[in-house]
PDB file of N, CA and C in Angstrom:
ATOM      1  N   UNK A   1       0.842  -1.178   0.000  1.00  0.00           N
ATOM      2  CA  UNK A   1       0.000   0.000   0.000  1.00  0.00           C
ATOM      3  C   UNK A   1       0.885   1.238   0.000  1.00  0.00           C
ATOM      4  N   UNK A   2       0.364   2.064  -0.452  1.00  0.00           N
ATOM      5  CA  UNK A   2       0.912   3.598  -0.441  1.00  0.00           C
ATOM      6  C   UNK A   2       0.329   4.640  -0.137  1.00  0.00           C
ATOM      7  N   UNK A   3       0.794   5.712   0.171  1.00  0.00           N
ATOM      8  CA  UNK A   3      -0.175   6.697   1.145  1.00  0.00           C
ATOM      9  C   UNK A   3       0.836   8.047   0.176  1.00  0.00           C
ATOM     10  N   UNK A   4       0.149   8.558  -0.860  1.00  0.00           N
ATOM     11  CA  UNK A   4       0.162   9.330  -1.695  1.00  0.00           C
ATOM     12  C   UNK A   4      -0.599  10.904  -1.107  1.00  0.00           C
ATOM     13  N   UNK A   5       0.987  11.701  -0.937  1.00  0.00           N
ATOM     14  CA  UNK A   5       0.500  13.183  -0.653  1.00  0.00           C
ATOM     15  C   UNK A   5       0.052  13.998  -1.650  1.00  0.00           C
ATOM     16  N   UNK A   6      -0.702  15.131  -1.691  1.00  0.00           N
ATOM     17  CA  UNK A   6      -0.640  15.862  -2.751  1.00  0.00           C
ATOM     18  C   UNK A   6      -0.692  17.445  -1.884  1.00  0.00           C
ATOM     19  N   UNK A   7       0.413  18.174  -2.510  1.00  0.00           N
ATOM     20  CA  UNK A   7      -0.374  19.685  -1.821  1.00  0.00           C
ATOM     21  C   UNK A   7      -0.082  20.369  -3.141  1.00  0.00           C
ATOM     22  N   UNK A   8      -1.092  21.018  -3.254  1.00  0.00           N
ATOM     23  CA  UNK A   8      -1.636  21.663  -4.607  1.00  0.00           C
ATOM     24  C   UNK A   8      -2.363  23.103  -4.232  1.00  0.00           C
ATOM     25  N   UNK A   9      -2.680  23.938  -5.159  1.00  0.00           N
ATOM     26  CA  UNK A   9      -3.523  25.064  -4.954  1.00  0.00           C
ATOM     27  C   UNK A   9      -4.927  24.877  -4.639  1.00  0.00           C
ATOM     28  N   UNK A  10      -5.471  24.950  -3.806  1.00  0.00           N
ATOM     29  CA  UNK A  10      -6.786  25.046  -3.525  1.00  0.00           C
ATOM     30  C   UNK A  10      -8.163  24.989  -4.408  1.00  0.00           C
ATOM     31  N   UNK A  11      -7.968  25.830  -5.786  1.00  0.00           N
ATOM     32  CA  UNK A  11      -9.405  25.668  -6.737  1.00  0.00           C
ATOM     33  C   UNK A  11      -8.791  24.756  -7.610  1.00  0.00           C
ATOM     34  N   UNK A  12      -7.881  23.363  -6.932  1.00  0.00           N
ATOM     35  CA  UNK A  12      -7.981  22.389  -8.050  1.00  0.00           C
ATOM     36  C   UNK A  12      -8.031  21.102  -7.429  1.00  0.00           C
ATOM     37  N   UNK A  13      -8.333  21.431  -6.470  1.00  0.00           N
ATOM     38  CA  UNK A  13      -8.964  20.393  -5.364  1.00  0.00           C
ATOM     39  C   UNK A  13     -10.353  19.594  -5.928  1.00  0.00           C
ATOM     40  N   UNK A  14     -11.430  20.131  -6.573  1.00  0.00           N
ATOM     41  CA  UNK A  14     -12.518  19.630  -6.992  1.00  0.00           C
ATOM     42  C   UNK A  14     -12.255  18.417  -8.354  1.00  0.00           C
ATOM     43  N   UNK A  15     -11.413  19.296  -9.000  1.00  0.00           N
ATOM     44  CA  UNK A  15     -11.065  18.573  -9.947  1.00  0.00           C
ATOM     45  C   UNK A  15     -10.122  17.164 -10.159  1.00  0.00           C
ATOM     46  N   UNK A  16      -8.810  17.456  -9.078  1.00  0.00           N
ATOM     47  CA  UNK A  16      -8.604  16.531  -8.553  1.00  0.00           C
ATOM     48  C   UNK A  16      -9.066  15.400  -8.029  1.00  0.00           C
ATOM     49  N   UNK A  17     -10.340  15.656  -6.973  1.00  0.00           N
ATOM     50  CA  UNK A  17     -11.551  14.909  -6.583  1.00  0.00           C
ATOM     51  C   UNK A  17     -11.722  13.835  -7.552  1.00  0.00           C
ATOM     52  N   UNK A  18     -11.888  14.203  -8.535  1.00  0.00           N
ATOM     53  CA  UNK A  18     -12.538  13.595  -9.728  1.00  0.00           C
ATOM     54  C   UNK A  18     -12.321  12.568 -10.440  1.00  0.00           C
ATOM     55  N   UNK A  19     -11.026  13.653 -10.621  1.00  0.00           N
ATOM     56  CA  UNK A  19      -9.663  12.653 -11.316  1.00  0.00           C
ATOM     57  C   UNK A  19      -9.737  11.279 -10.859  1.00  0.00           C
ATOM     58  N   UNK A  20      -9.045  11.481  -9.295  1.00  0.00           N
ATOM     59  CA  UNK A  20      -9.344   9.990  -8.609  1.00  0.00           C
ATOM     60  C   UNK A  20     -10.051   8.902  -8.342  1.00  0.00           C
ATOM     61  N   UNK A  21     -11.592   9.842  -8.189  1.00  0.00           N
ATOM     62  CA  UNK A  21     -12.762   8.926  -8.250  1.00  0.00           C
ATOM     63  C   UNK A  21     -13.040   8.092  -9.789  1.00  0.00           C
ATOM     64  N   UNK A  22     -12.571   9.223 -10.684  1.00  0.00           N
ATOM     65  CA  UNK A  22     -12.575   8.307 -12.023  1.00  0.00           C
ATOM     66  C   UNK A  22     -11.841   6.873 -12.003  1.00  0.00           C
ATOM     67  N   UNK A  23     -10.712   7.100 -11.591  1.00  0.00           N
ATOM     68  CA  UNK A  23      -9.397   5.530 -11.087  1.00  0.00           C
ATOM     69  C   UNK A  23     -10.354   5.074 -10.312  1.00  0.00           C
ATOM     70  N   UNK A  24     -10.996   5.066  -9.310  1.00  0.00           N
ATOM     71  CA  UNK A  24     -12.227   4.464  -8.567  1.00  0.00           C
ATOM     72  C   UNK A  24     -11.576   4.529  -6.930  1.00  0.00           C
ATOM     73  N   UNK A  25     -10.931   5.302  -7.156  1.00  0.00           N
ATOM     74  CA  UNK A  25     -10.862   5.659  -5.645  1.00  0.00           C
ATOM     75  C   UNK A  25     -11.579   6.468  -4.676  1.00  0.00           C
ATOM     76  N   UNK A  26     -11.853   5.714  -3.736  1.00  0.00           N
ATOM     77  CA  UNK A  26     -12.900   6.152  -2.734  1.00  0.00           C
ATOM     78  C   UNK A  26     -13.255   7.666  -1.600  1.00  0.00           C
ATOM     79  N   UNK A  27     -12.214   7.059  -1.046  1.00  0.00           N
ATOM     80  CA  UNK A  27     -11.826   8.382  -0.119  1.00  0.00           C
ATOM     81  C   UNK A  27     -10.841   9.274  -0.327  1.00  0.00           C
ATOM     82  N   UNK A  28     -10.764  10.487   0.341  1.00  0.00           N
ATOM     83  CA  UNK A  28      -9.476  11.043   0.135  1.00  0.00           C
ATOM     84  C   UNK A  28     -10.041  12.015   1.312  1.00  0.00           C
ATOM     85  N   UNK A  29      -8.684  12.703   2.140  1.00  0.00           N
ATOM     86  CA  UNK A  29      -8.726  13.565   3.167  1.00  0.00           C
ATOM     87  C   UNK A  29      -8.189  14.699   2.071  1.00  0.00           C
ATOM     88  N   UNK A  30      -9.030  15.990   2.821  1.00  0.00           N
ATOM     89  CA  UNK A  30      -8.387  17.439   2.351  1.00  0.00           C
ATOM     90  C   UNK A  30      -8.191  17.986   3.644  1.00  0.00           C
ATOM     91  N   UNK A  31      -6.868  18.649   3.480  1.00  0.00           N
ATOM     92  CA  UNK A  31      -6.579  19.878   4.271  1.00  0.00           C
ATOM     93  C   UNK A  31      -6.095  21.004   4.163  1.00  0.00           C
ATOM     94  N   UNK A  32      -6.876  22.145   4.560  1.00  0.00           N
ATOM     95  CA  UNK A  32      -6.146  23.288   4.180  1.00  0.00           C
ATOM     96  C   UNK A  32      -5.100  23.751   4.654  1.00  0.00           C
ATOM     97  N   UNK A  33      -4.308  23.940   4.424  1.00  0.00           N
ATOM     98  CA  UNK A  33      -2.525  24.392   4.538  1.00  0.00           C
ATOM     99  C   UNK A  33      -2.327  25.467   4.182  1.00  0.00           C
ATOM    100  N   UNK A  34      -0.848  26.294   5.073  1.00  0.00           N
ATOM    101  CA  UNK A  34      -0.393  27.154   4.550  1.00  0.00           C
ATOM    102  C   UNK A  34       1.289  26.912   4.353  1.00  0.00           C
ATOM    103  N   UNK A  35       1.652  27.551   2.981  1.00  0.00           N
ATOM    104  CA  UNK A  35       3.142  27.011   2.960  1.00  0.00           C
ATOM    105  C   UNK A  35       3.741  27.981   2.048  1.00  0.00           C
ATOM    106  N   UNK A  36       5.071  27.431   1.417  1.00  0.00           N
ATOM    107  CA  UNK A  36       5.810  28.372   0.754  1.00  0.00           C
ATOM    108  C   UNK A  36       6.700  27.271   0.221  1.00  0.00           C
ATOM    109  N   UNK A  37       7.457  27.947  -0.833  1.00  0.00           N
ATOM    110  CA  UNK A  37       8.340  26.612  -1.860  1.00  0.00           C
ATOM    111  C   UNK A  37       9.532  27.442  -2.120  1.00  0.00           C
ATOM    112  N   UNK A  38      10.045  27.359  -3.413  1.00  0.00           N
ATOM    113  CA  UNK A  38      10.667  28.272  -3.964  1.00  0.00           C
ATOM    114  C   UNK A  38      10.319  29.825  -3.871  1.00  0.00           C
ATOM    115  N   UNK A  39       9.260  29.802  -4.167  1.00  0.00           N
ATOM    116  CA  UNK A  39       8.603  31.230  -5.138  1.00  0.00           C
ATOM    117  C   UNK A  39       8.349  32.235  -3.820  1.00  0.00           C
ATOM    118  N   UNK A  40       8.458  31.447  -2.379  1.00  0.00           N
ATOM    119  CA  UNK A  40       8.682  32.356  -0.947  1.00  0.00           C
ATOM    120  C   UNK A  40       7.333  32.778  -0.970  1.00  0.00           C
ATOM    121  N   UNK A  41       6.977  34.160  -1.561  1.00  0.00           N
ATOM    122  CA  UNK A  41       5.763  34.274  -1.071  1.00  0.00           C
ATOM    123  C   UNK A  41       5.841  35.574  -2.435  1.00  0.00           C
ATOM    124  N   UNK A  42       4.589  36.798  -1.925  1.00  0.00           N
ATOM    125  CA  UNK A  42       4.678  37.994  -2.346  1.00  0.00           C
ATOM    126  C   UNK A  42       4.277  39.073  -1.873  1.00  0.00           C
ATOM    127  N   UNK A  43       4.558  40.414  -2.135  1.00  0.00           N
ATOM    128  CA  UNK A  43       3.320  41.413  -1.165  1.00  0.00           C
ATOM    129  C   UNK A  43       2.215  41.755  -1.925  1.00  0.00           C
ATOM    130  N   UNK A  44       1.209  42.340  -0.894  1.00  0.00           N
ATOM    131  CA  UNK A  44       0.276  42.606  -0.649  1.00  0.00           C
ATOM    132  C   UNK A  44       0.003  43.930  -0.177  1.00  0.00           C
ATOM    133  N   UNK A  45      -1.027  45.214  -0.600  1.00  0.00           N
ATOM    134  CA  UNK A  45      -1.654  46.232  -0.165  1.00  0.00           C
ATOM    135  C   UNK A  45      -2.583  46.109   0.614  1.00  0.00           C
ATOM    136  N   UNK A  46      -2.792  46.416   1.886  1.00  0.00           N
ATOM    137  CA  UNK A  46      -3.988  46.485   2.753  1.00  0.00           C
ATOM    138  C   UNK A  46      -3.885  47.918   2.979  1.00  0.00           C
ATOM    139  N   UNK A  47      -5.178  48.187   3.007  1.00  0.00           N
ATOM    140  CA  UNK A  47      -5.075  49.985   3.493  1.00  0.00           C
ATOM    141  C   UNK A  47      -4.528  50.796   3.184  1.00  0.00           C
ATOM    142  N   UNK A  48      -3.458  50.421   2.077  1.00  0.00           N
ATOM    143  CA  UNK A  48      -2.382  51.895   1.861  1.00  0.00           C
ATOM    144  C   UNK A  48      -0.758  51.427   2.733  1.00  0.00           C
ATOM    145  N   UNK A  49      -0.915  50.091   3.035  1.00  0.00           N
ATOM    146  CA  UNK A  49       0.330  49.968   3.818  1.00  0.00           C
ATOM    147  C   UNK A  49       0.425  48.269   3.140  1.00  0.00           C
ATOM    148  N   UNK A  50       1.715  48.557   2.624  1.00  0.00           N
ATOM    149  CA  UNK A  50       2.057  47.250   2.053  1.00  0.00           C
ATOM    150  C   UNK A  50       3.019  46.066   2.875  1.00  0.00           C
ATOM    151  N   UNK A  51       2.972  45.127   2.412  1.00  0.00           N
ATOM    152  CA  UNK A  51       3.356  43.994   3.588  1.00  0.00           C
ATOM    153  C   UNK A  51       3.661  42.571   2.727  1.00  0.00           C
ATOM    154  N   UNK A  52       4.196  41.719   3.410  1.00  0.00           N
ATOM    155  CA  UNK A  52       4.599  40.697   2.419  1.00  0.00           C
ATOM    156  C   UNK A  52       3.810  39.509   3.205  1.00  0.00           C
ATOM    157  N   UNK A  53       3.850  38.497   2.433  1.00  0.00           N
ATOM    158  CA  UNK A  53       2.448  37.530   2.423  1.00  0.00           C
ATOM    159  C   UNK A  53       3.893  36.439   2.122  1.00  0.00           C
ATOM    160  N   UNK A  54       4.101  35.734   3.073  1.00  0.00           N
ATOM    161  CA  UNK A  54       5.304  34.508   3.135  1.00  0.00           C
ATOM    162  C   UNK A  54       4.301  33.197   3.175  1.00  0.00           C
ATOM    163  N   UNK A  55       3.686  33.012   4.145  1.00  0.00           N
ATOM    164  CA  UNK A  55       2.647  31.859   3.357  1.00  0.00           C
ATOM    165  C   UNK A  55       1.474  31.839   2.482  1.00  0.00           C
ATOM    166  N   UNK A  56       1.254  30.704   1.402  1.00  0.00           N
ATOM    167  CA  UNK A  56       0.390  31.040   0.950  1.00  0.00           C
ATOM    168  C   UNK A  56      -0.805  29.984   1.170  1.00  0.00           C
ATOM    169  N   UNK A  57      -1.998  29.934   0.943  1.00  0.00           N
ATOM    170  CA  UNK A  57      -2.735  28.976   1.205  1.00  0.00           C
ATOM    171  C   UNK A  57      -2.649  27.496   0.062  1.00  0.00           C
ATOM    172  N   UNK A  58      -3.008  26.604   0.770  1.00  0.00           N
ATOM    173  CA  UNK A  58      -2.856  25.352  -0.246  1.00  0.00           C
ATOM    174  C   UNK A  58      -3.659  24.611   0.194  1.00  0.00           C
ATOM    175  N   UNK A  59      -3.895  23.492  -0.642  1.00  0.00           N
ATOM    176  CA  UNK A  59      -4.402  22.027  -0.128  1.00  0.00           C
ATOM    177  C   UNK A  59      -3.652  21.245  -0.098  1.00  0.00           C
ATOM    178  N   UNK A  60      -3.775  19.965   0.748  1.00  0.00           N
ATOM    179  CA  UNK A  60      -3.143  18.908   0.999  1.00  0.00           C
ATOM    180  C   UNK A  60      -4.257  17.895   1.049  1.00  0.00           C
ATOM    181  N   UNK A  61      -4.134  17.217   0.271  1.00  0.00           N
ATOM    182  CA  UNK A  61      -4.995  15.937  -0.258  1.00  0.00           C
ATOM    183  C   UNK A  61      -3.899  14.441  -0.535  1.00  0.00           C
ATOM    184  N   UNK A  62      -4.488  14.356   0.926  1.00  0.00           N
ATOM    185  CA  UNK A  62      -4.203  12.239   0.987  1.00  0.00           C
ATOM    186  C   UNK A  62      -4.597  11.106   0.858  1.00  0.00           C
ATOM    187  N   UNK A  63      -4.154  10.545   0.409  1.00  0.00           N
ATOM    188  CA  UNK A  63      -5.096   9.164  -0.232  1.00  0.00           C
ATOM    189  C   UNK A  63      -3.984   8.035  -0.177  1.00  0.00           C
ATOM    190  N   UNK A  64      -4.687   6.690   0.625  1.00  0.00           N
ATOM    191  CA  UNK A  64      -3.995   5.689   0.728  1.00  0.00           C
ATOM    192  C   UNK A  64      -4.504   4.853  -0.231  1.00  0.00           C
ATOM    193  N   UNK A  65      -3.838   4.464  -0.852  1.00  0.00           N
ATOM    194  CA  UNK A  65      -3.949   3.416  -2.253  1.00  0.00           C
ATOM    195  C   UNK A  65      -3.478   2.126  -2.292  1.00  0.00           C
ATOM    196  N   UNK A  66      -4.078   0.948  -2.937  1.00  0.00           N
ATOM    197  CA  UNK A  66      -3.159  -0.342  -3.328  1.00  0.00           C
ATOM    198  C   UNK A  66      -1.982   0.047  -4.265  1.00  0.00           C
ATOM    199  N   UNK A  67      -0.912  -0.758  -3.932  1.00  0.00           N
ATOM    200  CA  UNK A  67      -0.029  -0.664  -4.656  1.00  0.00           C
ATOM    201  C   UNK A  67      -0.077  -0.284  -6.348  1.00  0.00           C
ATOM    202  N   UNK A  68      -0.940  -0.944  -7.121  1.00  0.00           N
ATOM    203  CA  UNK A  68      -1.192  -1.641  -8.323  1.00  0.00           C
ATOM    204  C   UNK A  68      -1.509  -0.273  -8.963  1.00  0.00           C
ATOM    205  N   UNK A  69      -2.473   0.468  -8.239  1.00  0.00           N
ATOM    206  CA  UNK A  69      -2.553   2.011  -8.877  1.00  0.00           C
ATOM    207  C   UNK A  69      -2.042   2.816  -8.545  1.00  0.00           C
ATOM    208  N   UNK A  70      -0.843   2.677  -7.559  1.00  0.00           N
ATOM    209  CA  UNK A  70      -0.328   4.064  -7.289  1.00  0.00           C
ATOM    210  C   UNK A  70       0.357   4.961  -8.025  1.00  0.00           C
ATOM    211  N   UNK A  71       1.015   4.269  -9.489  1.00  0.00           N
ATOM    212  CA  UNK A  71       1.335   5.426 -10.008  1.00  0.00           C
ATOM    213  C   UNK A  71       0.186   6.126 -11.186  1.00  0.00           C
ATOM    214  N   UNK A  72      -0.678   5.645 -11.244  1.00  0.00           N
ATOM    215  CA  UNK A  72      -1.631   5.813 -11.767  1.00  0.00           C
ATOM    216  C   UNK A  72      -2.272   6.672 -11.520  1.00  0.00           C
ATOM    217  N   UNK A  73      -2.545   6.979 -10.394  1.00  0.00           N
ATOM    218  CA  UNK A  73      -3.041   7.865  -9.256  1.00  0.00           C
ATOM    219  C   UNK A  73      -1.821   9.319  -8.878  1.00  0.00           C
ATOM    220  N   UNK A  74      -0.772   8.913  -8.985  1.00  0.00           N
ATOM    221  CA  UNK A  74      -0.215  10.049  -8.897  1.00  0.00           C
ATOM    222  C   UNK A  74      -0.164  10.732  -9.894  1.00  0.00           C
ATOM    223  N   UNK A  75       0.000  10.093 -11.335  1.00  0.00           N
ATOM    224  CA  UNK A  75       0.177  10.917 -12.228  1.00  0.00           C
ATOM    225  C   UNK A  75      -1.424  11.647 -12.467  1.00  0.00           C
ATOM    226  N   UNK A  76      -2.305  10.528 -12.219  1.00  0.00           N
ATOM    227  CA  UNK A  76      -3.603  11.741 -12.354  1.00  0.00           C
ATOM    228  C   UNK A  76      -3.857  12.786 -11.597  1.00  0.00           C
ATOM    229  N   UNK A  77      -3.638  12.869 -10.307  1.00  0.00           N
ATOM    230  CA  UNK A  77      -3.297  13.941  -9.945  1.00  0.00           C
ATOM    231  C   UNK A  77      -2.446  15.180 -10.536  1.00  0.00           C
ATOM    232  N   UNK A  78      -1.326  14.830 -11.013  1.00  0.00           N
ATOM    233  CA  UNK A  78      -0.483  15.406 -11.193  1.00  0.00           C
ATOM    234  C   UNK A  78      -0.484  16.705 -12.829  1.00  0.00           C
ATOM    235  N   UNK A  79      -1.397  15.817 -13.551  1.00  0.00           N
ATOM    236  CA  UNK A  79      -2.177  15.983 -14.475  1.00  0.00           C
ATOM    237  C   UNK A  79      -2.598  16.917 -14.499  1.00  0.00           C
ATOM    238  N   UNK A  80      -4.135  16.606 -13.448  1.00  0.00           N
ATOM    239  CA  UNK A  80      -4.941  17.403 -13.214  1.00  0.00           C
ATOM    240  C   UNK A  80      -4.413  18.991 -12.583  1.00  0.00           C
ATOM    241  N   UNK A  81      -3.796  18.744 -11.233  1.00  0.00           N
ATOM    242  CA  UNK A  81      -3.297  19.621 -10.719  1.00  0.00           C
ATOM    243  C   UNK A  81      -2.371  20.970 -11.380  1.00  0.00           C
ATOM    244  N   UNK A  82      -2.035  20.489 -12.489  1.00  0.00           N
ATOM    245  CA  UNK A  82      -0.781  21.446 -13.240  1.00  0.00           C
ATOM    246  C   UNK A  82      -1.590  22.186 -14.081  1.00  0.00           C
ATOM    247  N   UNK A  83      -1.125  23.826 -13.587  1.00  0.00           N
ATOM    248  CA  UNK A  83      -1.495  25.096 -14.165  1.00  0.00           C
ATOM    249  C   UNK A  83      -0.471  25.746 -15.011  1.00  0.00           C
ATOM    250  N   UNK A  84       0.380  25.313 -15.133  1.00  0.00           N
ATOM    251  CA  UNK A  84       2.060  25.516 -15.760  1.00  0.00           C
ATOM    252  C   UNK A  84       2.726  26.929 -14.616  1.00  0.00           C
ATOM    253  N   UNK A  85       1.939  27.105 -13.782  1.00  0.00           N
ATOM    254  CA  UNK A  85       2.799  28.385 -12.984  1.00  0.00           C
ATOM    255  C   UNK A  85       3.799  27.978 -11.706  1.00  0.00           C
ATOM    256  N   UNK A  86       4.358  28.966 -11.494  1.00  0.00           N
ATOM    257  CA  UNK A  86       4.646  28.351  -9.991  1.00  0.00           C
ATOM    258  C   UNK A  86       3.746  28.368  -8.929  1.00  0.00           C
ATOM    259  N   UNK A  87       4.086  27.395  -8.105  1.00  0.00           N
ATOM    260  CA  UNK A  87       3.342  27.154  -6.869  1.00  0.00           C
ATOM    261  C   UNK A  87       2.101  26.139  -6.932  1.00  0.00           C
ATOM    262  N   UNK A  88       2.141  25.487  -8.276  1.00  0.00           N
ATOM    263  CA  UNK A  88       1.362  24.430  -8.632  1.00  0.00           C
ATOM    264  C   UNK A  88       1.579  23.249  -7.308  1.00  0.00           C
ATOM    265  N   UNK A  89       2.335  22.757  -6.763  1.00  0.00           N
ATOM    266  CA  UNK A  89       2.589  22.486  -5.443  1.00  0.00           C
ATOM    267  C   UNK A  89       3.602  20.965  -5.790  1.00  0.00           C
ATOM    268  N   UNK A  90       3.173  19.574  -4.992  1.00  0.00           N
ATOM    269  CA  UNK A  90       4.385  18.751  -4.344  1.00  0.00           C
ATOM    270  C   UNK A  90       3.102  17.199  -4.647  1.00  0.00           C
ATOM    271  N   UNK A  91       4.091  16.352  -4.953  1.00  0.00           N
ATOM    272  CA  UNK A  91       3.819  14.857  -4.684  1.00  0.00           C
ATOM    273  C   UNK A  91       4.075  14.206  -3.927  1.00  0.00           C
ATOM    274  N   UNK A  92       4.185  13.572  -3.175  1.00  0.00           N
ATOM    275  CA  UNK A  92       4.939  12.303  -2.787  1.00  0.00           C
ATOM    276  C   UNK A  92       4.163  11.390  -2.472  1.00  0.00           C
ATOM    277  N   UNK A  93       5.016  10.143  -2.102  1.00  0.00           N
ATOM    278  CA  UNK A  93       4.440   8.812  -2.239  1.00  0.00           C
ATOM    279  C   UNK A  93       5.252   8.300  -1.313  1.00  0.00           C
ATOM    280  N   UNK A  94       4.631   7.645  -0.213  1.00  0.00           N
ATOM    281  CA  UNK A  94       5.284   6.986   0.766  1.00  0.00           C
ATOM    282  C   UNK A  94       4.800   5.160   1.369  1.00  0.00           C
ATOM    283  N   UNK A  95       5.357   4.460   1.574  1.00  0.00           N
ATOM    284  CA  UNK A  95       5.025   3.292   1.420  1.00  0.00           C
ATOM    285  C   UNK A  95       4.005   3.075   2.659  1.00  0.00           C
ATOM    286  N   UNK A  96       2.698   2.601   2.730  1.00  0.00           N
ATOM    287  CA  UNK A  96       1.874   2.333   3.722  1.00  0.00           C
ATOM    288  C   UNK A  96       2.298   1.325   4.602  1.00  0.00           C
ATOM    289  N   UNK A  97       2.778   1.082   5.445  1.00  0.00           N
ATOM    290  CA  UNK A  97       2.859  -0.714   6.262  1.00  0.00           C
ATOM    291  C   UNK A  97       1.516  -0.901   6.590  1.00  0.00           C
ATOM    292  N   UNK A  98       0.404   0.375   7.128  1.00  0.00           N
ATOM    293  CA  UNK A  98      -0.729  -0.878   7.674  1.00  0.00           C
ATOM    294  C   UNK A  98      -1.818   0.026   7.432  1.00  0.00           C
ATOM    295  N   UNK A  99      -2.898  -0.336   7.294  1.00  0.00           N
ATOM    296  CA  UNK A  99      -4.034   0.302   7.811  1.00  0.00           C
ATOM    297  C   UNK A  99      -5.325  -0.555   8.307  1.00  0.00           C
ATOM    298  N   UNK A 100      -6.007   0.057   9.202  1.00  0.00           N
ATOM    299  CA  UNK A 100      -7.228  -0.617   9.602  1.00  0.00           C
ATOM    300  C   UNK A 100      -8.811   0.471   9.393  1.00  0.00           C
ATOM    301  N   UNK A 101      -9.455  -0.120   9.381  1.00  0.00           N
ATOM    302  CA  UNK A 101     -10.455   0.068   9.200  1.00  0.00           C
ATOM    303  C   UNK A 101     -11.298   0.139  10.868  1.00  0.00           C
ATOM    304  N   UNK A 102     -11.735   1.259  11.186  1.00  0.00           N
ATOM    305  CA  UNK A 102     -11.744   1.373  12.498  1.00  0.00           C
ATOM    306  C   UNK A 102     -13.320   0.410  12.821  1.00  0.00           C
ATOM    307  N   UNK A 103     -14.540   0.827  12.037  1.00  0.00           N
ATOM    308  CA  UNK A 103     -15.828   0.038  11.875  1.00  0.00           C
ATOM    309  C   UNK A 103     -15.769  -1.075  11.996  1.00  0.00           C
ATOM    310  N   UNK A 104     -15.221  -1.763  10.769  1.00  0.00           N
ATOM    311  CA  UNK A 104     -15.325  -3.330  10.679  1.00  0.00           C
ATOM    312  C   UNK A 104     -13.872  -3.813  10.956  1.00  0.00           C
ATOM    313  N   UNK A 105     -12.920  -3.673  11.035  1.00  0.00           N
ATOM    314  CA  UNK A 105     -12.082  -4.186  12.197  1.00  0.00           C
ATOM    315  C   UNK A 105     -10.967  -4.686  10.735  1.00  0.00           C
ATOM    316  N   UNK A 106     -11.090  -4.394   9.128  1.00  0.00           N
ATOM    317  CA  UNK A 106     -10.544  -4.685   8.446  1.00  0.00           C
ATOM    318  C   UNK A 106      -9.113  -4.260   8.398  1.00  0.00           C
ATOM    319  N   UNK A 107      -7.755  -4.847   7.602  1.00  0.00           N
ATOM    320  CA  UNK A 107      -6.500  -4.290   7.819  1.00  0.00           C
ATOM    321  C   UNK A 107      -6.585  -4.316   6.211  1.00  0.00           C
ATOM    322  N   UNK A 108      -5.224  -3.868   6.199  1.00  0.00           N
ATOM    323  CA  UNK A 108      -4.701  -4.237   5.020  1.00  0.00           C
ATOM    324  C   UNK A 108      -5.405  -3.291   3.879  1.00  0.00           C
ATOM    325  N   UNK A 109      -4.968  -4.010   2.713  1.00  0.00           N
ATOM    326  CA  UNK A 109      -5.612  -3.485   1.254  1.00  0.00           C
ATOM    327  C   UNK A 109      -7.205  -3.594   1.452  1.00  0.00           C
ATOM    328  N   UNK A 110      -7.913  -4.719   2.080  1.00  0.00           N
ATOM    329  CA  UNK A 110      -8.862  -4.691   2.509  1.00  0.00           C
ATOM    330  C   UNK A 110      -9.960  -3.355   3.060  1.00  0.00           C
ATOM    331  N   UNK A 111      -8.754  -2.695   4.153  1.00  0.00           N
ATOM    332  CA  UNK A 111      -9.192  -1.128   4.781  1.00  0.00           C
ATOM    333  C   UNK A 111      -9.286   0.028   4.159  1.00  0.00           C
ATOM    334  N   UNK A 112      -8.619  -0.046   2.850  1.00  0.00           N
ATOM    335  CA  UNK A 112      -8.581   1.092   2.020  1.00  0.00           C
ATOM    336  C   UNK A 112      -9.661   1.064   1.046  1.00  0.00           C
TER     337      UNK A 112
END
């Protein structure tokens, strides 16, 4: 199993959604985040007094997967997610050892 990160810009979260459910994946956690990469940040005018904006908002969307689609799944994400700008955001893919299913008491590929 694999437990596939995504942090991406926020209005491509829906679409993303999609993406995945198309592969037939079920669940996925979102969270809203704030971060910074390369591109640092930028300023901002409030009131007539300018200021710099070092984090920016993002999503972070996780999804634990069977092996068999995980790259399948990343690249659809990855796909989807890309606006060609910066700050389009981050992948990764990290190997699952376990999961359970808290309801029915399932482990494994089974729980996902």
């Amino acid at each position: 199993m694999k437990l596939i990160t995504a942090v991406i810009k926020p209005f491509k979260v829906d679409e993303v959604r999609q993406a995945v459910a198309d592969i037939g994946i079920q669940g996925v956690t979102v969270t809203e985040v704030h971060g910074y990469g390369s591109g640092v940040g930028h300023t901002e005018i409030y009131r007539g007094a300018e200021y710099g904006v070092e984090f920016l908002p993002k999503a972070k969307i996780e999804l634990a997967v069977d092996d068999s689609i995980a790259e399948q799944v990343m690249e659809a994400v990855c796909n989807v997610a890309r606006t060609g700008k910066p700050g389009d955001g981050k992948v990764w893919v990290v190997e699952l050892e376990q999961a359970l299913r808290v309801r029915t008491g399932e482990t494994g590929p089974d729980a996902i």
